[in-house]
N, C-alpha and C. Protein backbone atom coordinates (compact mmCIF):
# COMPACT_ATOMS: atom_id res chain seq x y z
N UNK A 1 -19.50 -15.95 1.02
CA UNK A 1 -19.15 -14.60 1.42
C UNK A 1 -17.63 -14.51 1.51
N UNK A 2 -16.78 -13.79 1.15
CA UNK A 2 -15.81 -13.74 0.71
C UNK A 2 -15.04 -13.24 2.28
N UNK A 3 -13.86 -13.03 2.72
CA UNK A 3 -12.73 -13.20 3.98
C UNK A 3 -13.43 -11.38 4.13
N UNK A 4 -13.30 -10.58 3.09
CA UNK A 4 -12.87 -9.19 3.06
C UNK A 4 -14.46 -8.93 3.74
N UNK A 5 -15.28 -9.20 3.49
CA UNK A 5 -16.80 -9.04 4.17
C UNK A 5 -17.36 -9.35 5.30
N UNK A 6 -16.48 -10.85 5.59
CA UNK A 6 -17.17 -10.90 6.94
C UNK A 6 -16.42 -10.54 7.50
N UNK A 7 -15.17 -10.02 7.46
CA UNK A 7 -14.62 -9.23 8.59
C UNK A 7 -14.86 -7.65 8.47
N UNK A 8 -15.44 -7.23 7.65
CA UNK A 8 -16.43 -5.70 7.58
C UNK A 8 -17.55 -6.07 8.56
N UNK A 9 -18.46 -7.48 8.11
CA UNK A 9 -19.80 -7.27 9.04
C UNK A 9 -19.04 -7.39 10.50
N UNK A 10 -18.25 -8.47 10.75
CA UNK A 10 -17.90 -8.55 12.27
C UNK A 10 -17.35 -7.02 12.65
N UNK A 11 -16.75 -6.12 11.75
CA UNK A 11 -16.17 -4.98 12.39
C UNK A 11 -17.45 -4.43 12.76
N UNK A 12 -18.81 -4.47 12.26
CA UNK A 12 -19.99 -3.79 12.15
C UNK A 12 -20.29 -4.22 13.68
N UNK A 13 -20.56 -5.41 13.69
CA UNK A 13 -21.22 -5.96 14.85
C UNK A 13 -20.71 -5.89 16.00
N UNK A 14 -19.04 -5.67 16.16
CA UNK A 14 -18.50 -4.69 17.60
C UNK A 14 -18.87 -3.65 17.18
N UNK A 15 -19.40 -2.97 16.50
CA UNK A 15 -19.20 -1.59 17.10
C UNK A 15 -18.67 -0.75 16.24
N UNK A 16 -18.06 -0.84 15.55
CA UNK A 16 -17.35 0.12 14.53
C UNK A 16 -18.23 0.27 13.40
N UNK A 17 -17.76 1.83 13.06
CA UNK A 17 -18.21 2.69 12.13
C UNK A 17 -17.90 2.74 10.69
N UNK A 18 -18.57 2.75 9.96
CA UNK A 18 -18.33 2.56 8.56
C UNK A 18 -18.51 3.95 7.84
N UNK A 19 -17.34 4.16 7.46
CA UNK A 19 -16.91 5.94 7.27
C UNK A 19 -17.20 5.99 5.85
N UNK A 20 -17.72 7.35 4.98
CA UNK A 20 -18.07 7.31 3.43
C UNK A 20 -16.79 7.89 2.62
N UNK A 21 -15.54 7.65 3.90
CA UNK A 21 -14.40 7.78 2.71
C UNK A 21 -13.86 6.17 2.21
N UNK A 22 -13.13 5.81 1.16
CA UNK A 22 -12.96 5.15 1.25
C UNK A 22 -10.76 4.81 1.07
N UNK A 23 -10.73 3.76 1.03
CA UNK A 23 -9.12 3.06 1.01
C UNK A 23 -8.49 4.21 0.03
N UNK A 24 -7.45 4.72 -0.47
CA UNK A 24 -6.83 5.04 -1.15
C UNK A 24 -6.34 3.95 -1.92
N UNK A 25 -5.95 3.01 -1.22
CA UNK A 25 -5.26 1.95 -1.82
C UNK A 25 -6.15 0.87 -2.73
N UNK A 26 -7.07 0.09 -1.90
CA UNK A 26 -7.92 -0.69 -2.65
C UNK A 26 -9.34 -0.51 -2.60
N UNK A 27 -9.82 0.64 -2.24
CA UNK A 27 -11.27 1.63 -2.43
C UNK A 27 -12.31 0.67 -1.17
N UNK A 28 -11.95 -0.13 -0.82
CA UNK A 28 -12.66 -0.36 0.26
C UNK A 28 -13.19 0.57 1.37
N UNK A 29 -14.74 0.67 1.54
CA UNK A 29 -15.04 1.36 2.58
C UNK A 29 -13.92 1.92 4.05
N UNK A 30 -13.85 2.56 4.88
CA UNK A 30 -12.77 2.63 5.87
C UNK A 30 -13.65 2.76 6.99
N UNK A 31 -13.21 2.34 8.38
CA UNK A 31 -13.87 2.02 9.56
C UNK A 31 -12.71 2.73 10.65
N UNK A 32 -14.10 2.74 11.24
CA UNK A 32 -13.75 3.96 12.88
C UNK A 32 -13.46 3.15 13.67
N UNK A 33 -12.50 2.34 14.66
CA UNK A 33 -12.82 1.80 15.60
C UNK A 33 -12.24 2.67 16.63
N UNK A 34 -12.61 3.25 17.68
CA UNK A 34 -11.77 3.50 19.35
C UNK A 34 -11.17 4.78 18.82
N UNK A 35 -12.01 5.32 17.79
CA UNK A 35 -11.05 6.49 17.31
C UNK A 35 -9.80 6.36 16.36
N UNK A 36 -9.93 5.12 15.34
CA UNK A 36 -8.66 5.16 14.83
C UNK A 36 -9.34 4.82 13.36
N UNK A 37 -8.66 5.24 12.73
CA UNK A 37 -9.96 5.17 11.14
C UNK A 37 -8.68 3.53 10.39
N UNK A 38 -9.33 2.76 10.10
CA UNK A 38 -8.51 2.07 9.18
C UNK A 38 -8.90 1.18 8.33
N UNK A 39 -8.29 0.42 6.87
CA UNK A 39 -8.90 -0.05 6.17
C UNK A 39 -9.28 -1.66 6.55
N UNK A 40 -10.27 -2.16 6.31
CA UNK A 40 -10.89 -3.50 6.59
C UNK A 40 -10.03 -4.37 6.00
N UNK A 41 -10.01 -4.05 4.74
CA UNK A 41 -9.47 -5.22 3.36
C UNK A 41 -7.63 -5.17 3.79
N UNK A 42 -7.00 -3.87 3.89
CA UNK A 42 -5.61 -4.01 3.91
C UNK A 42 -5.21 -4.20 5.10
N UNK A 43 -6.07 -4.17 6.12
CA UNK A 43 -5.55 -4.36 7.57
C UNK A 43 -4.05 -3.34 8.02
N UNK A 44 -4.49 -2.12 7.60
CA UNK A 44 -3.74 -0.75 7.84
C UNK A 44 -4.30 0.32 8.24
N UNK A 45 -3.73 1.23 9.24
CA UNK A 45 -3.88 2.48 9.43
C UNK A 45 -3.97 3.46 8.62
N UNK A 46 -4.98 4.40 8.75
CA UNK A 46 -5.39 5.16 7.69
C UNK A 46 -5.24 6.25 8.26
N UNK A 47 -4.27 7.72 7.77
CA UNK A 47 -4.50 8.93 8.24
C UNK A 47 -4.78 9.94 7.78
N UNK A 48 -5.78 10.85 8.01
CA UNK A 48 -5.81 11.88 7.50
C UNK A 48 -4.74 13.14 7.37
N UNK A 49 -4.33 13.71 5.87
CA UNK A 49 -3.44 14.58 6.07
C UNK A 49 -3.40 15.87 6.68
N UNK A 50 -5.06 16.25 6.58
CA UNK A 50 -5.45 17.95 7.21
C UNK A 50 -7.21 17.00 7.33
N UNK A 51 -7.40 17.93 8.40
CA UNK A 51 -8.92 17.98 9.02
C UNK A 51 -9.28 18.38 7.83
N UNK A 52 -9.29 19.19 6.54
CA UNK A 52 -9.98 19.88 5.65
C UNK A 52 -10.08 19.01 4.64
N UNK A 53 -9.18 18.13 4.73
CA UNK A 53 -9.06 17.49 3.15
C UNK A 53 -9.80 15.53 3.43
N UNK A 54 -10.49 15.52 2.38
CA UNK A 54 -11.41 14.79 2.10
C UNK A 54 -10.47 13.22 1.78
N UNK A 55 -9.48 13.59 1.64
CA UNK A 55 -8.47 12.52 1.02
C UNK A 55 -7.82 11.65 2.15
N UNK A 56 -8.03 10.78 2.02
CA UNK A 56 -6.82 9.68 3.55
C UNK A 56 -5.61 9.62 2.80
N UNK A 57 -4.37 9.14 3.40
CA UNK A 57 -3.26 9.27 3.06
C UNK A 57 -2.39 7.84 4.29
N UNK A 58 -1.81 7.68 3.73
CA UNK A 58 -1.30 6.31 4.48
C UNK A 58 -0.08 6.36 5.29
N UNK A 59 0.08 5.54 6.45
CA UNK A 59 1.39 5.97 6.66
C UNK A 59 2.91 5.89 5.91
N UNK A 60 3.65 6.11 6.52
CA UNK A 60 4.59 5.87 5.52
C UNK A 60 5.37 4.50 5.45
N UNK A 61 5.32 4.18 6.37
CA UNK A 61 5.83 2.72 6.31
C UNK A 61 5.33 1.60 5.53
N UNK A 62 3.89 2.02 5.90
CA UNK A 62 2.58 1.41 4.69
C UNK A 62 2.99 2.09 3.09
N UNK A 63 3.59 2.80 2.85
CA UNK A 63 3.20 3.54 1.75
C UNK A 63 4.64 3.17 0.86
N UNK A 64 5.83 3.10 1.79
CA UNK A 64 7.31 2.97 1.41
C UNK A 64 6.91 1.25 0.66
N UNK A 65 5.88 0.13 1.60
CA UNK A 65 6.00 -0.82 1.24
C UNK A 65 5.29 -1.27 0.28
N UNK A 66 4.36 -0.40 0.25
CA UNK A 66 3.23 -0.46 -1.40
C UNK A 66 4.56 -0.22 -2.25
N UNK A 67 4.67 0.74 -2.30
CA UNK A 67 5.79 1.13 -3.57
C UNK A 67 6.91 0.29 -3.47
N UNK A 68 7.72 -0.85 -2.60
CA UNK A 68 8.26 -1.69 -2.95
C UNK A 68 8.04 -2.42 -3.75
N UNK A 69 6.66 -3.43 -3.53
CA UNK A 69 6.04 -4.16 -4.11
C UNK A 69 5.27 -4.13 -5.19
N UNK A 70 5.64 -2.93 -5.92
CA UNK A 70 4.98 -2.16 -7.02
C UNK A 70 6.69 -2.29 -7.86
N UNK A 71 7.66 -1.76 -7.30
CA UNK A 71 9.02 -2.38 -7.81
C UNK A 71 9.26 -3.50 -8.37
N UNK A 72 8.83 -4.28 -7.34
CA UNK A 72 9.39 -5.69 -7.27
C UNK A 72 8.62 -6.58 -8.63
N UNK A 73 7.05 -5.67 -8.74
CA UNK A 73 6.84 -6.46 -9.76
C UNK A 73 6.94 -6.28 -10.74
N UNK A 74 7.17 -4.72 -10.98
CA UNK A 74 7.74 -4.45 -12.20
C UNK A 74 9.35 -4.98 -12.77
N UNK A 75 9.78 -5.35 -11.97
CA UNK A 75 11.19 -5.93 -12.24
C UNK A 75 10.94 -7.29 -12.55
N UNK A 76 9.82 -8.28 -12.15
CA UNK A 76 9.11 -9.44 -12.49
C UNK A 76 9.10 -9.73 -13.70
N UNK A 77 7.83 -8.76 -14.38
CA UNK A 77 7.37 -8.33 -15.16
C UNK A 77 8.33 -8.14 -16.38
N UNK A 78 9.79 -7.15 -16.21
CA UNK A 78 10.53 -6.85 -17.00
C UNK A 78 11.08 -8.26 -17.39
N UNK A 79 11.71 -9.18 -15.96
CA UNK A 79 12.16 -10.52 -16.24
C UNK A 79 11.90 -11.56 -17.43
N UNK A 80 10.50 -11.49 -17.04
CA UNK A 80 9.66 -12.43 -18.38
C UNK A 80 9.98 -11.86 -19.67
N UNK A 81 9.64 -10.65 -19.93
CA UNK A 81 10.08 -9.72 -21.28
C UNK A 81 11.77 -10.66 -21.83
N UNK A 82 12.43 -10.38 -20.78
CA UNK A 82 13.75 -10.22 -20.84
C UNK A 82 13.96 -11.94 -20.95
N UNK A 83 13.21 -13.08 -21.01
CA UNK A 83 13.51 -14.01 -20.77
C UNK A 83 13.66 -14.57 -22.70
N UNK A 84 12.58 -14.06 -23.44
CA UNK A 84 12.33 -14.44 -24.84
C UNK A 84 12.35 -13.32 -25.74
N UNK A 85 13.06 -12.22 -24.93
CA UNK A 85 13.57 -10.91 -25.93
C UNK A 85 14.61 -11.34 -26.83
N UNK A 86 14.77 -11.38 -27.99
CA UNK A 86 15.72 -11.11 -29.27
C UNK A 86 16.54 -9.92 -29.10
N UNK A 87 15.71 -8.67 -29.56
CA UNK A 87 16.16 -7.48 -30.23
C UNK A 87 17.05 -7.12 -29.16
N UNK A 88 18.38 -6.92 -29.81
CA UNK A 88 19.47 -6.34 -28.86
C UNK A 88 18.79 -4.92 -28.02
N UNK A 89 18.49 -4.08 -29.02
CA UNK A 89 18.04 -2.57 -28.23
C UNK A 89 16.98 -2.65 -27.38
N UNK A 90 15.88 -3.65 -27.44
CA UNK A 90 14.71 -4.25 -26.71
C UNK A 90 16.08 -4.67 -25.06
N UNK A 91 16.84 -5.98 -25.27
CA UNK A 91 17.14 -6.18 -24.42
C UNK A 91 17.93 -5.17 -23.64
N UNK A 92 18.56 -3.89 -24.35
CA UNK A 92 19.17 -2.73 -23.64
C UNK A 92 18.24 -1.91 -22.47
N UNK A 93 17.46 -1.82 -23.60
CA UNK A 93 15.97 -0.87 -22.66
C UNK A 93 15.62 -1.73 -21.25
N UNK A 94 14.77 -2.78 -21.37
CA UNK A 94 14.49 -3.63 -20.15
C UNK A 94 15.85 -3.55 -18.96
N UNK A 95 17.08 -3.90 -19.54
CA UNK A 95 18.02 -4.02 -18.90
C UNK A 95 18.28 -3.12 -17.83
N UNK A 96 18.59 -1.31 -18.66
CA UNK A 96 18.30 -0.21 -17.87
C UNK A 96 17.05 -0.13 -16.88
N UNK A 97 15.99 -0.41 -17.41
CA UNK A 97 15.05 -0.35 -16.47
C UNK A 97 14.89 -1.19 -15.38
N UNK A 98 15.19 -2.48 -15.50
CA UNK A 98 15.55 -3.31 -14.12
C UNK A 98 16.72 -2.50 -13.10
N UNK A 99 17.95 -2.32 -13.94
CA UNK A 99 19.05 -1.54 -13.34
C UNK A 99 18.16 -0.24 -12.23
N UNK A 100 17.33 0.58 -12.99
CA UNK A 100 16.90 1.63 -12.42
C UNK A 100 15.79 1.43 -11.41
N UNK A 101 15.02 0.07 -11.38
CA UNK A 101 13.96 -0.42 -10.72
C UNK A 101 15.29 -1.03 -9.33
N UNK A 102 15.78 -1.46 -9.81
CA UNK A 102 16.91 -1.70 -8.49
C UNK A 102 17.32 -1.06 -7.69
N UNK A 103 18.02 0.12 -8.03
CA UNK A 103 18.62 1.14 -7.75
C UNK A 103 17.44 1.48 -6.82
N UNK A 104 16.56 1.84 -7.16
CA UNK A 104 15.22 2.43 -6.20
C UNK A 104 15.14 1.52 -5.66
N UNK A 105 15.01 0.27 -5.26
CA UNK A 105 14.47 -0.80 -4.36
C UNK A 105 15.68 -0.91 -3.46
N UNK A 106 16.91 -0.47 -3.63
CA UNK A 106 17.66 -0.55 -2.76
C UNK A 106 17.58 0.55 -2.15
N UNK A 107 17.46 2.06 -2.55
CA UNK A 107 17.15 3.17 -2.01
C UNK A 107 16.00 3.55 -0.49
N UNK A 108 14.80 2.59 -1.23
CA UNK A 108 13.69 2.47 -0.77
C UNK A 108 13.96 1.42 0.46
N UNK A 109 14.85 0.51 0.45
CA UNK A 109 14.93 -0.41 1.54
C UNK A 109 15.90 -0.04 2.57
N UNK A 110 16.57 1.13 2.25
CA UNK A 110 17.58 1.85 3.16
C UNK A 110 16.69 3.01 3.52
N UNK A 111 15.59 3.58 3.09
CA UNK A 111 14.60 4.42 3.58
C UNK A 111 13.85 3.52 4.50
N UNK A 112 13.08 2.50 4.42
CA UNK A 112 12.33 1.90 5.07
C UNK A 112 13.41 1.38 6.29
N UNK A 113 14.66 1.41 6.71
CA UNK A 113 15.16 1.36 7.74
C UNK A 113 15.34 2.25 8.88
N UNK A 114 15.67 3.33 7.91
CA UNK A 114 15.90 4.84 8.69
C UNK A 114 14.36 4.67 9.73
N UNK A 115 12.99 4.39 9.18
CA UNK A 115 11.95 4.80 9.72
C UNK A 115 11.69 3.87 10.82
N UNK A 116 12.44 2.50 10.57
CA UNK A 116 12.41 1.56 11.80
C UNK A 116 13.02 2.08 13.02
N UNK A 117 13.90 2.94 12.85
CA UNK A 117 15.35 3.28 14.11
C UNK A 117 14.53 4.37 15.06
């Protein structure tokens, strides 16, 4: 039985509720505990944006750091490209796009401060 399950059944077996929305992030079922809805698998707070809307939405601190790490690997990703690229205009393109994947990861890490203060 895999880490992500038995800590769903143990959430089951205190007591908590197993809600039919699920993760935004990794579609895992989402759970009620004490009044606070959150995901099992990501071990995050889950909020709803309006009582009306069917959709969860994450906080932002959670959400600033998904999209870091969505950066970070695309700049990975570009690395390897960039490691056995030839074509000069190939290596221009990647280049810019790391440049611009940067630029945002530094943006994003001076946002994710503001929200600490």
């Amino acid at each position: 039985m895999s880490e992500d399950v038995k800590r769903m059944a143990d959430l089951l077996k205190s007591g908590a509720t197993m809600l039919s929305d699920v993760c935004p992030v990794c579609g895992t079922p989402l759970f009620k505990v004490k009044g606070e809805v959150f995901c099992a698998k990501c071990n995050k707070p889950v909020v709803y944006q309006k009582a009306m809307s069917p959709q969860a939405t994450l906080s932002p601190g959670y959400l600033l750091e998904s999209v870091e790490m969505t950066i970070v690997g695309k700049i990975s990703d570009a690395n390897e490209v960039l490691k056995v690229e030839k074509d000069p205009e190939k290596l221009s393109l990647y280049s810019n796009l790391v440049f611009g994947w940067l630029s945002m990861l530094e943006k994003l890490r001076g946002l994710k401060e503001s929200f600490k203060e």
